[in-house]
PDB file of N, CA and C in Angstrom:
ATOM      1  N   UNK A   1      48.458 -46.994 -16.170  1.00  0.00           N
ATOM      2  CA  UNK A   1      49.158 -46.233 -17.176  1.00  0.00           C
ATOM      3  C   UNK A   1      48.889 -46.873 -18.536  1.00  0.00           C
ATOM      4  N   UNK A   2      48.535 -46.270 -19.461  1.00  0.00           N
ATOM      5  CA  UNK A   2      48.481 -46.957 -21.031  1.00  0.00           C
ATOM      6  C   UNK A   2      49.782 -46.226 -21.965  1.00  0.00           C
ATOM      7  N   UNK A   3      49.911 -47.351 -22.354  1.00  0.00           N
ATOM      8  CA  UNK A   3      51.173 -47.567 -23.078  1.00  0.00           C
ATOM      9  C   UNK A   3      50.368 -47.376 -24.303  1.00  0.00           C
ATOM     10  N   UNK A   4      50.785 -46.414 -25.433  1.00  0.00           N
ATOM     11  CA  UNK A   4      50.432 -46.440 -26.966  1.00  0.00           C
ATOM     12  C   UNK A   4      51.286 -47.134 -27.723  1.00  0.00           C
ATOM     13  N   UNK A   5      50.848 -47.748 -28.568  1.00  0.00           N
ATOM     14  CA  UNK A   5      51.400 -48.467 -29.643  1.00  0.00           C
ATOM     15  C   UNK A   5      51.142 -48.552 -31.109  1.00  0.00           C
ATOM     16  N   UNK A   6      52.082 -48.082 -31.521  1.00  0.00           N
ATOM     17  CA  UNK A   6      51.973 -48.016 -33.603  1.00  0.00           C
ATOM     18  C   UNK A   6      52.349 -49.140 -34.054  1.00  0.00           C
ATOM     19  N   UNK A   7      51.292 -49.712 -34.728  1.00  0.00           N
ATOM     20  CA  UNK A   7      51.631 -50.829 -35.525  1.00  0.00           C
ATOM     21  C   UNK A   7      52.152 -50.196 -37.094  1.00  0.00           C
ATOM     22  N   UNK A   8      53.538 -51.222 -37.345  1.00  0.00           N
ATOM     23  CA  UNK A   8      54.172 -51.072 -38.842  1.00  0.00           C
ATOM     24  C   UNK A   8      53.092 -50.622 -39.947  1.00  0.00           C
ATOM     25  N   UNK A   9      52.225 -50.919 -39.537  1.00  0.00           N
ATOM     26  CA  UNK A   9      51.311 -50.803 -40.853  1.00  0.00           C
ATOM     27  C   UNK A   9      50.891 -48.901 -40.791  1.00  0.00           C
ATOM     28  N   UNK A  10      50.435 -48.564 -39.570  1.00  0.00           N
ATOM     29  CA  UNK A  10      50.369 -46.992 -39.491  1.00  0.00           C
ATOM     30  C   UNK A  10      51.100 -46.478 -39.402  1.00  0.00           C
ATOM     31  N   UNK A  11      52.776 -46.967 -39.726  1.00  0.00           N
ATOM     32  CA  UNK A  11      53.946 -45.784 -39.200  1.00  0.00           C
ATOM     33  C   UNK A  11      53.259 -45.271 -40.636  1.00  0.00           C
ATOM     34  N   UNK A  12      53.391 -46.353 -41.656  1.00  0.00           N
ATOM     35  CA  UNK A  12      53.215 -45.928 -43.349  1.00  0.00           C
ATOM     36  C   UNK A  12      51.823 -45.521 -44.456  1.00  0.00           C
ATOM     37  N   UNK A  13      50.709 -45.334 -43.063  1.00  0.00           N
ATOM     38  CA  UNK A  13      49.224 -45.141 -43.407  1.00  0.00           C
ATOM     39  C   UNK A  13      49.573 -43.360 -43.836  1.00  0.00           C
ATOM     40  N   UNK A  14      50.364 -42.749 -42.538  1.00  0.00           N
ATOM     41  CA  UNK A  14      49.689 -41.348 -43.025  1.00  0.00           C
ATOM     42  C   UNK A  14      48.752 -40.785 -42.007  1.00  0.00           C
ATOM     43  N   UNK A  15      48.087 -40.747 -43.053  1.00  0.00           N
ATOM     44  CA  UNK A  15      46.877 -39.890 -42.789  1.00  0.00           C
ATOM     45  C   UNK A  15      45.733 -39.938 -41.898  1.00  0.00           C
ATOM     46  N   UNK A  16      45.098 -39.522 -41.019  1.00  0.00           N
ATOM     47  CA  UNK A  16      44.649 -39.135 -39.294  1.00  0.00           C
ATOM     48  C   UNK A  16      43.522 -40.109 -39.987  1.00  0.00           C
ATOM     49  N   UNK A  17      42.714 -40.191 -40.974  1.00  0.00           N
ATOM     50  CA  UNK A  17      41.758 -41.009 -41.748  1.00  0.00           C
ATOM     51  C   UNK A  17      41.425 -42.188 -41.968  1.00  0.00           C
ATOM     52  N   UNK A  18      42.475 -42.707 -42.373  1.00  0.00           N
ATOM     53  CA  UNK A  18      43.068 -43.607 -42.530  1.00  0.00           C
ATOM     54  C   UNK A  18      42.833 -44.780 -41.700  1.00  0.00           C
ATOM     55  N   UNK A  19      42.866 -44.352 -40.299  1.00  0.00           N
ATOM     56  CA  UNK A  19      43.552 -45.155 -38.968  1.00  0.00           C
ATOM     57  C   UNK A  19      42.482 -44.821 -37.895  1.00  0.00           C
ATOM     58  N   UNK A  20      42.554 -45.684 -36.856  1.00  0.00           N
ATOM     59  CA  UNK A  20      41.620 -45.678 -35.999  1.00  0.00           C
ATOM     60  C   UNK A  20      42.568 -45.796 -34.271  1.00  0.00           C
ATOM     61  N   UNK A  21      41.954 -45.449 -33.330  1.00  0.00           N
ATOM     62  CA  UNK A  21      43.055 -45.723 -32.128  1.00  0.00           C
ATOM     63  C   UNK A  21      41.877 -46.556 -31.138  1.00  0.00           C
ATOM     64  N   UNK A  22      42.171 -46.956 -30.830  1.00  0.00           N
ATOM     65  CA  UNK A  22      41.347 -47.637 -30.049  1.00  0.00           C
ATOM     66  C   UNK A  22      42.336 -48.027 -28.473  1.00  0.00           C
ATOM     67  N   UNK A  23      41.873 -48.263 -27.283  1.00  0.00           N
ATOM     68  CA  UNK A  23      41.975 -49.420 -26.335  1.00  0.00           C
ATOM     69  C   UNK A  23      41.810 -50.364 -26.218  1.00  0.00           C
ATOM     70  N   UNK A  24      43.027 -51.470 -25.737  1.00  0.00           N
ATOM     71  CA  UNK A  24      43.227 -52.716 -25.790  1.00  0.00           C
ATOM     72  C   UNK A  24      43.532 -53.156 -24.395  1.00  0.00           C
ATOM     73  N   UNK A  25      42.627 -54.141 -23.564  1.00  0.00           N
ATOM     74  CA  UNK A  25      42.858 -54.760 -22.756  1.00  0.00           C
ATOM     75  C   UNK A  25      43.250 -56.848 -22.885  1.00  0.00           C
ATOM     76  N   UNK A  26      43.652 -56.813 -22.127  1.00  0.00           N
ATOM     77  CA  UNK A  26      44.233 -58.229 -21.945  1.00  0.00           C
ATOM     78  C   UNK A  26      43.798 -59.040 -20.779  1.00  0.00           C
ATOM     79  N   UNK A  27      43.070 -59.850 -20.831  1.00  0.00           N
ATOM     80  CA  UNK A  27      42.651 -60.683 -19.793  1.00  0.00           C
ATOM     81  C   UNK A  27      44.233 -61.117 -18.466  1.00  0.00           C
ATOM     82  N   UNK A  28      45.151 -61.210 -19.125  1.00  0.00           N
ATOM     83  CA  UNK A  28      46.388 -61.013 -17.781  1.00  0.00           C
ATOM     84  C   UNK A  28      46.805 -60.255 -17.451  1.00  0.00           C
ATOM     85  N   UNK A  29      46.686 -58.768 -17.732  1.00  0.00           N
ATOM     86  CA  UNK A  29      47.384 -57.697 -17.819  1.00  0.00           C
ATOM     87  C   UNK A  29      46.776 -56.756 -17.278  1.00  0.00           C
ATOM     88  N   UNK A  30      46.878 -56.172 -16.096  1.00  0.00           N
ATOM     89  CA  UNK A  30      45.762 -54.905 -15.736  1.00  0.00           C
ATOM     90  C   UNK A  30      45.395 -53.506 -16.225  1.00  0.00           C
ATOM     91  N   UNK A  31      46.648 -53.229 -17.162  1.00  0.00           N
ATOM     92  CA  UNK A  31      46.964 -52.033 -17.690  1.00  0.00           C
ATOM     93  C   UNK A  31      46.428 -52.256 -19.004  1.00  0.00           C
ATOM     94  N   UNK A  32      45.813 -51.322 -19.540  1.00  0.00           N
ATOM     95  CA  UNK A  32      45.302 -51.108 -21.277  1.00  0.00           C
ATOM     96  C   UNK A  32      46.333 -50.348 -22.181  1.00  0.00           C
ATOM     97  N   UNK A  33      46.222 -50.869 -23.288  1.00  0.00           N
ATOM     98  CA  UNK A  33      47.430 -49.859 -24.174  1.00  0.00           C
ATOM     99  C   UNK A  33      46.719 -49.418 -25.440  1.00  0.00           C
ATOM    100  N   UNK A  34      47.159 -48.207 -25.751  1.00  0.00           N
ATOM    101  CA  UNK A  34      46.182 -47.540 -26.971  1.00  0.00           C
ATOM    102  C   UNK A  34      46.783 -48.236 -27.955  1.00  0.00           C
ATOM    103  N   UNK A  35      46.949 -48.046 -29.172  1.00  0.00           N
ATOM    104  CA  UNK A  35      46.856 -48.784 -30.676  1.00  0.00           C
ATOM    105  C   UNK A  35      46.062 -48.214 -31.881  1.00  0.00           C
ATOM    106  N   UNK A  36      47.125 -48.074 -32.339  1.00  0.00           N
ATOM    107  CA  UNK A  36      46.514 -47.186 -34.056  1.00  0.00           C
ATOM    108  C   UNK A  36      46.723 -48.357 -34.813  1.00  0.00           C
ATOM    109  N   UNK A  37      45.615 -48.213 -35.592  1.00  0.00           N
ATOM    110  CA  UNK A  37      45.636 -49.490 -36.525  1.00  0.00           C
ATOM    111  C   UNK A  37      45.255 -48.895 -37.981  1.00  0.00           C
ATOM    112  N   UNK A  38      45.762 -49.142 -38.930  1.00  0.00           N
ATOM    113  CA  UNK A  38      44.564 -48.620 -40.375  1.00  0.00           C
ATOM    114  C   UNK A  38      43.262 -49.400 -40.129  1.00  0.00           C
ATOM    115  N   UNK A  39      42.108 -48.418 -40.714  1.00  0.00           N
ATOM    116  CA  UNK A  39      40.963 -48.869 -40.412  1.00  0.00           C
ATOM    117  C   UNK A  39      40.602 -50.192 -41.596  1.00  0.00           C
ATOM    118  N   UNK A  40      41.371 -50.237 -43.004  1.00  0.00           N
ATOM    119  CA  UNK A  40      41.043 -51.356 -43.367  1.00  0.00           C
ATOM    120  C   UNK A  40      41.841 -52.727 -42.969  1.00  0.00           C
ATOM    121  N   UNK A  41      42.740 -52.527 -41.613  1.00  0.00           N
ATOM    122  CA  UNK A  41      43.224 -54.102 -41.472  1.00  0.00           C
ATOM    123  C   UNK A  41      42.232 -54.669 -40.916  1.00  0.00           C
ATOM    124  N   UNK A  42      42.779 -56.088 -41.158  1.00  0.00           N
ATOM    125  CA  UNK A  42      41.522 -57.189 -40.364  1.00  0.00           C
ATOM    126  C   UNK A  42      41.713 -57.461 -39.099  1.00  0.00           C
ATOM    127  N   UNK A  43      40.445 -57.327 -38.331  1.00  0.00           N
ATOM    128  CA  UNK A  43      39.768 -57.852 -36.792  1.00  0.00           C
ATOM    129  C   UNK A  43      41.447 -58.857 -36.580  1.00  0.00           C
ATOM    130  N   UNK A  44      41.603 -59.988 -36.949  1.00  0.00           N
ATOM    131  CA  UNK A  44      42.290 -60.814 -36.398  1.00  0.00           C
ATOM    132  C   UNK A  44      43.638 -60.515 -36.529  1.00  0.00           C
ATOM    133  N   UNK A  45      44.480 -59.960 -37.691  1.00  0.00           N
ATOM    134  CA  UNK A  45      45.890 -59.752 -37.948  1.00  0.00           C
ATOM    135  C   UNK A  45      45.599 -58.141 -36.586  1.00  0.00           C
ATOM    136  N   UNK A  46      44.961 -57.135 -36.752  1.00  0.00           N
ATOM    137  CA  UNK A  46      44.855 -56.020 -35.389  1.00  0.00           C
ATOM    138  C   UNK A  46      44.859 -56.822 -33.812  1.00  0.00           C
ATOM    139  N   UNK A  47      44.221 -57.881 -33.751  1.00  0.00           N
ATOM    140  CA  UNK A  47      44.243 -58.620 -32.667  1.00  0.00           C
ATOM    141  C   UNK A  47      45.022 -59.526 -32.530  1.00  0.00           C
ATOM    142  N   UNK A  48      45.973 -60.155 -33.473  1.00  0.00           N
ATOM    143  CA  UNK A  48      47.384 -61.000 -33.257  1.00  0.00           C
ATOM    144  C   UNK A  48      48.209 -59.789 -32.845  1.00  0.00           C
ATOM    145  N   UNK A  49      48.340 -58.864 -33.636  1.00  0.00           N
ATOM    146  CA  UNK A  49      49.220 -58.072 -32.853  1.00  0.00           C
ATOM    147  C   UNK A  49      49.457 -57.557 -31.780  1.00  0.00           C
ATOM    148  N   UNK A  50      47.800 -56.781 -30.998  1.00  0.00           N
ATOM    149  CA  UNK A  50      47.988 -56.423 -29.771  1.00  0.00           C
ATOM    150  C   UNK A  50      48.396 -57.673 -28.933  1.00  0.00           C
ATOM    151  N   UNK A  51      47.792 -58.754 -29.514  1.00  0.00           N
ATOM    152  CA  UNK A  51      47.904 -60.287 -28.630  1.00  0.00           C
ATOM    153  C   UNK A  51      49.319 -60.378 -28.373  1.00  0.00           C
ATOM    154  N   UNK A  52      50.277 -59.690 -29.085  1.00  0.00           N
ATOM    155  CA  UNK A  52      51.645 -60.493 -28.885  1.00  0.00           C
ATOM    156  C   UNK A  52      52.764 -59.050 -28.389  1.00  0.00           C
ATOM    157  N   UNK A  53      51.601 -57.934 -28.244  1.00  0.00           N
ATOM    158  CA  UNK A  53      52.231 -56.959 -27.901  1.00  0.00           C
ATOM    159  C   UNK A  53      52.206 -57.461 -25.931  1.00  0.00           C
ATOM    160  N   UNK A  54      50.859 -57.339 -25.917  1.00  0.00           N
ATOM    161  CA  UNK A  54      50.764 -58.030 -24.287  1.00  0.00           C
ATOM    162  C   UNK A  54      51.795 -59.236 -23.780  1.00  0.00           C
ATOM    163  N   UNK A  55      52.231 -59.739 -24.943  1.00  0.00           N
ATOM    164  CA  UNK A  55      53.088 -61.064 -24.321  1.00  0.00           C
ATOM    165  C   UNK A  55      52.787 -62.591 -24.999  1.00  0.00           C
ATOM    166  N   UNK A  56      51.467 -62.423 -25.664  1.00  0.00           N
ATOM    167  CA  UNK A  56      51.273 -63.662 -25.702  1.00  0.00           C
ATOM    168  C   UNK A  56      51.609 -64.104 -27.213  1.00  0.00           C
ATOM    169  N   UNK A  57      51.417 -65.776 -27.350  1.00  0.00           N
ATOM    170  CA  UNK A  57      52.118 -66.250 -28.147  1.00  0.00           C
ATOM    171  C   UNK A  57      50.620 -67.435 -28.978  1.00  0.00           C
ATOM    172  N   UNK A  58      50.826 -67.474 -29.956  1.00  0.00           N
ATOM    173  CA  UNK A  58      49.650 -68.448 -30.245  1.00  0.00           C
ATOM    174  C   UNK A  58      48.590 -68.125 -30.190  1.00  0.00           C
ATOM    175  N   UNK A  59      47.671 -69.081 -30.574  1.00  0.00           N
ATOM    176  CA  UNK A  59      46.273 -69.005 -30.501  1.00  0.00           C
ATOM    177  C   UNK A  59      45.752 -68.646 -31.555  1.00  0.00           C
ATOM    178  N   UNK A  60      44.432 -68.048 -31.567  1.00  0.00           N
ATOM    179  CA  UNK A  60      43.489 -67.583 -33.121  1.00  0.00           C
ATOM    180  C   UNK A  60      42.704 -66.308 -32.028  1.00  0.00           C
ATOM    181  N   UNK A  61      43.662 -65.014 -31.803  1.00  0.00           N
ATOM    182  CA  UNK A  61      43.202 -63.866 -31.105  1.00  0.00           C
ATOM    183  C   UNK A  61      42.126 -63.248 -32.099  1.00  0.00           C
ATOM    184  N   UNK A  62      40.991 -62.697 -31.186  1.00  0.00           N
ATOM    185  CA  UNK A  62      40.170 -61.800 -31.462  1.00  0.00           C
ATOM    186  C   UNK A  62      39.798 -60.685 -30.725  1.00  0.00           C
ATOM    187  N   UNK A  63      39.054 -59.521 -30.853  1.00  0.00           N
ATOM    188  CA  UNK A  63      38.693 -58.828 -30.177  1.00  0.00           C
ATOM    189  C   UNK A  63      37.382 -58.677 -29.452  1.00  0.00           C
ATOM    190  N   UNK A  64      36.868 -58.452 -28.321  1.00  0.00           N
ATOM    191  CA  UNK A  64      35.716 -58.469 -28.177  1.00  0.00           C
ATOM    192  C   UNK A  64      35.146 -56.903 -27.531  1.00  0.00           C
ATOM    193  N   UNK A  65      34.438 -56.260 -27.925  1.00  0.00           N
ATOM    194  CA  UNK A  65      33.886 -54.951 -27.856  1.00  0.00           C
ATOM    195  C   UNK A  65      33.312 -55.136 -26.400  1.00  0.00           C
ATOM    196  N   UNK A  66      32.708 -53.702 -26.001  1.00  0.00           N
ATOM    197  CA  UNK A  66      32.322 -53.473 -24.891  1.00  0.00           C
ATOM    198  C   UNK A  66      30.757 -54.275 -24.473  1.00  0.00           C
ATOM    199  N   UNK A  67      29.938 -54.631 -25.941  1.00  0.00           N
ATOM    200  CA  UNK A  67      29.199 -55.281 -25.466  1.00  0.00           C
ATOM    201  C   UNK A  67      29.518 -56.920 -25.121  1.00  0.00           C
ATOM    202  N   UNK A  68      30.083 -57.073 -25.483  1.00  0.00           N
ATOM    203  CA  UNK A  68      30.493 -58.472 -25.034  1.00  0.00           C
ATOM    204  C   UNK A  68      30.609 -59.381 -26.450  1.00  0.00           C
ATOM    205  N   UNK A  69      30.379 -58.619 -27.437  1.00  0.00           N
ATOM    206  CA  UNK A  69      30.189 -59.409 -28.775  1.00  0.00           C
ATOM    207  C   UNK A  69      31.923 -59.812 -29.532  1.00  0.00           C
ATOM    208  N   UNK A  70      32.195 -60.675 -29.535  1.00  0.00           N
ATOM    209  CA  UNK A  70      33.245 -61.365 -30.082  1.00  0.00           C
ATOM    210  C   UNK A  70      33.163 -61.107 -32.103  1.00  0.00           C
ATOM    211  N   UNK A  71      34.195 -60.238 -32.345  1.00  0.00           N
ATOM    212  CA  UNK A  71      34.316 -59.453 -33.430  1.00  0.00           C
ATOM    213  C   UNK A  71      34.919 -60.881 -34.582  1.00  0.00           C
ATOM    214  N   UNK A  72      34.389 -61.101 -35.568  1.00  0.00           N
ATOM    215  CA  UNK A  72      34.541 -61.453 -36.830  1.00  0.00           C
ATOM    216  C   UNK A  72      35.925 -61.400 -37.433  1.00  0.00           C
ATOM    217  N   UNK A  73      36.750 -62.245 -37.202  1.00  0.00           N
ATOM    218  CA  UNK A  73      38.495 -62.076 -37.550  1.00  0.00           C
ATOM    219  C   UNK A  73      38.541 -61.392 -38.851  1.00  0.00           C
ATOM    220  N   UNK A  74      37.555 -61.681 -40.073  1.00  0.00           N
ATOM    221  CA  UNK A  74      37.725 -61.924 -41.524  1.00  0.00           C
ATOM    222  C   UNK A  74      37.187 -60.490 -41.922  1.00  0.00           C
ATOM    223  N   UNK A  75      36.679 -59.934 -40.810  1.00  0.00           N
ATOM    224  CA  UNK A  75      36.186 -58.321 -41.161  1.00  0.00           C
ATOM    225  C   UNK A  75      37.387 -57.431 -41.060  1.00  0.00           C
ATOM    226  N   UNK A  76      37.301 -56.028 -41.756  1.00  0.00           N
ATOM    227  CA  UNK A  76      38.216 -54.929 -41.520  1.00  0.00           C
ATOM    228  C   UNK A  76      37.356 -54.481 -40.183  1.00  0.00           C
ATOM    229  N   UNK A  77      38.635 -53.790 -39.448  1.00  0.00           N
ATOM    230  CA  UNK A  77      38.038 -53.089 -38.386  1.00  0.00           C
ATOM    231  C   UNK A  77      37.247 -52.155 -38.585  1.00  0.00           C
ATOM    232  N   UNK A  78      37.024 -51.260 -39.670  1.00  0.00           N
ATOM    233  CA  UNK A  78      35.686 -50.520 -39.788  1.00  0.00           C
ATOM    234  C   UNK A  78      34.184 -51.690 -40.326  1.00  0.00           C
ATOM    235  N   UNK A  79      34.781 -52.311 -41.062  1.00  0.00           N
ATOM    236  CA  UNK A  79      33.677 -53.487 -41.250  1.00  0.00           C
ATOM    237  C   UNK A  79      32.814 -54.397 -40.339  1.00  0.00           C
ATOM    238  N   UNK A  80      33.615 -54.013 -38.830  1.00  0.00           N
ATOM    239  CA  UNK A  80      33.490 -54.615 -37.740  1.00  0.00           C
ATOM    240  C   UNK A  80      32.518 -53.573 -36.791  1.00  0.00           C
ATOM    241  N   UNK A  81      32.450 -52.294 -37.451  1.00  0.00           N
ATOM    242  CA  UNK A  81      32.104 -51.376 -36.586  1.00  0.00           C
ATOM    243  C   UNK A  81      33.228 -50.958 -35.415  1.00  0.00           C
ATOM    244  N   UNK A  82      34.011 -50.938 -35.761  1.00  0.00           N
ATOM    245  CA  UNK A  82      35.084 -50.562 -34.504  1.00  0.00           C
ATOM    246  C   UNK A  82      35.114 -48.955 -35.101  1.00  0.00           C
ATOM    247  N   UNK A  83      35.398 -48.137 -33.729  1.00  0.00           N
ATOM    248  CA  UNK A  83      35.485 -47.130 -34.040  1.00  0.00           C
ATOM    249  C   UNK A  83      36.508 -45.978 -33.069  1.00  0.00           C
ATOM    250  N   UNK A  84      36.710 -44.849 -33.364  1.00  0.00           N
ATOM    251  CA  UNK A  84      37.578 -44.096 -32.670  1.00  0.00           C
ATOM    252  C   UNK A  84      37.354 -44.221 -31.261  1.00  0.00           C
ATOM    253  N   UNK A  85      38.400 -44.403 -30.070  1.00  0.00           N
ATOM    254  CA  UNK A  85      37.936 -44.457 -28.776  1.00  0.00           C
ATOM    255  C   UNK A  85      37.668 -46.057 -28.489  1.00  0.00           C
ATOM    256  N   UNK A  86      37.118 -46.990 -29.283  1.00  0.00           N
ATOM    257  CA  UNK A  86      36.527 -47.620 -28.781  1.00  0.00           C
ATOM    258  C   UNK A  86      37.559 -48.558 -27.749  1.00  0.00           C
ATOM    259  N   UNK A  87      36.927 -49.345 -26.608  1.00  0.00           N
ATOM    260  CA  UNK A  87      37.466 -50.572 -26.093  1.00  0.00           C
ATOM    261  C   UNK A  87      36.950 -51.737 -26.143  1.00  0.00           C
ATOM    262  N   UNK A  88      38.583 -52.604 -26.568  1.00  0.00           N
ATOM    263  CA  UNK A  88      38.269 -53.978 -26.904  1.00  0.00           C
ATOM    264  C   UNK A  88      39.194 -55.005 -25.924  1.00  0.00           C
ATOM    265  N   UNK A  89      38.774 -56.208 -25.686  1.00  0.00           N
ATOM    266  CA  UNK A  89      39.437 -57.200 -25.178  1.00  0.00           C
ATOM    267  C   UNK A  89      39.879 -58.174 -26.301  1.00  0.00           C
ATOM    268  N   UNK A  90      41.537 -58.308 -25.747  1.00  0.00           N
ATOM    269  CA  UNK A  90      42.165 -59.653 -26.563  1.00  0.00           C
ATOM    270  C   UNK A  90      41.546 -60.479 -26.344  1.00  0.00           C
ATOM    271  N   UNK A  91      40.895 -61.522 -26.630  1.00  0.00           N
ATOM    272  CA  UNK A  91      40.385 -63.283 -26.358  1.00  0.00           C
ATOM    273  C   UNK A  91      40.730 -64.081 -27.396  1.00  0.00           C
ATOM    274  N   UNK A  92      41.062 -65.079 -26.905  1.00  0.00           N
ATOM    275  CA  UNK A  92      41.167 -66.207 -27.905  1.00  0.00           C
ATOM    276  C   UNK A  92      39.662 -67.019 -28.273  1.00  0.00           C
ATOM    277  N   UNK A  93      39.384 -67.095 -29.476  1.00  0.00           N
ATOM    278  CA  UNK A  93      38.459 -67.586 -29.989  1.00  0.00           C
ATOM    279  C   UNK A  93      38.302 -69.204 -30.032  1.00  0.00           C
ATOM    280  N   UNK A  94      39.859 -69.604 -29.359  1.00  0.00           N
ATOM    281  CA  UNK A  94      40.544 -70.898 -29.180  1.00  0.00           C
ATOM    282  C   UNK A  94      40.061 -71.531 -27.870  1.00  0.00           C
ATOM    283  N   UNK A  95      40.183 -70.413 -26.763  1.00  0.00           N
ATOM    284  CA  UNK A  95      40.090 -70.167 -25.586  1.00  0.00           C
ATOM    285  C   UNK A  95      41.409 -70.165 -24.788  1.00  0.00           C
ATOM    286  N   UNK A  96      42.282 -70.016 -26.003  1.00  0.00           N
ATOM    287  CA  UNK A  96      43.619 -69.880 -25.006  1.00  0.00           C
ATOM    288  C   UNK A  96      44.465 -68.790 -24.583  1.00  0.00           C
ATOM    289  N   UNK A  97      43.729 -67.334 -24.508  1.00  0.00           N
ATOM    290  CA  UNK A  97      44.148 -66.056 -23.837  1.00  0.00           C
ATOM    291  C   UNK A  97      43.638 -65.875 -22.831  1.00  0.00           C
TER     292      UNK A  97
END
């Protein structure tokens, strides 16, 4: 079952444009949860959040795309190439997710 989730920042984006939805998986968690994000937040504040939506606490979370490529914290998620649909994994860049 996926659970959707609005982050504070898109209750107040608006506009369908704006924002991107993506899938979020969690290395402990078997279930994925959708997530609207504005497309100019950054890779890492989008990935602390899902990180702490799953449960977890700490670390320096990132996302990693379907190819396996570990996404750039300091990029916006369109800067990152993230895009509508896409799926990403929480990881810690720390190694502690």
């Amino acid at each position: 079952m996926t659970e959707h989730v609005t982050t504070p920042e898109h209750a107040e984006a608006g506009s369908q444009h704006s924002q991107l939805t993506v899938i979020v998986y969690a290395p402990r968690d078997p279930d994925p949860r959708t997530f609207h994000f504005p497309r100019t937040q950054t890779v890492g504040a989008a990935a602390a959040y899902a990180a702490q939506q799953f449960g977890y606490a700490g670390g320096t979370p990132s996302f990693q795309n379907s190819e396996g490529e570990v996404l750039n914290r300091d990029l916006s998620l369109v800067a990152a190439h993230v895009h509508n649909g896409d799926t990403l994994e929480v990881v810690d860049i720390g190694g502690g997710v």
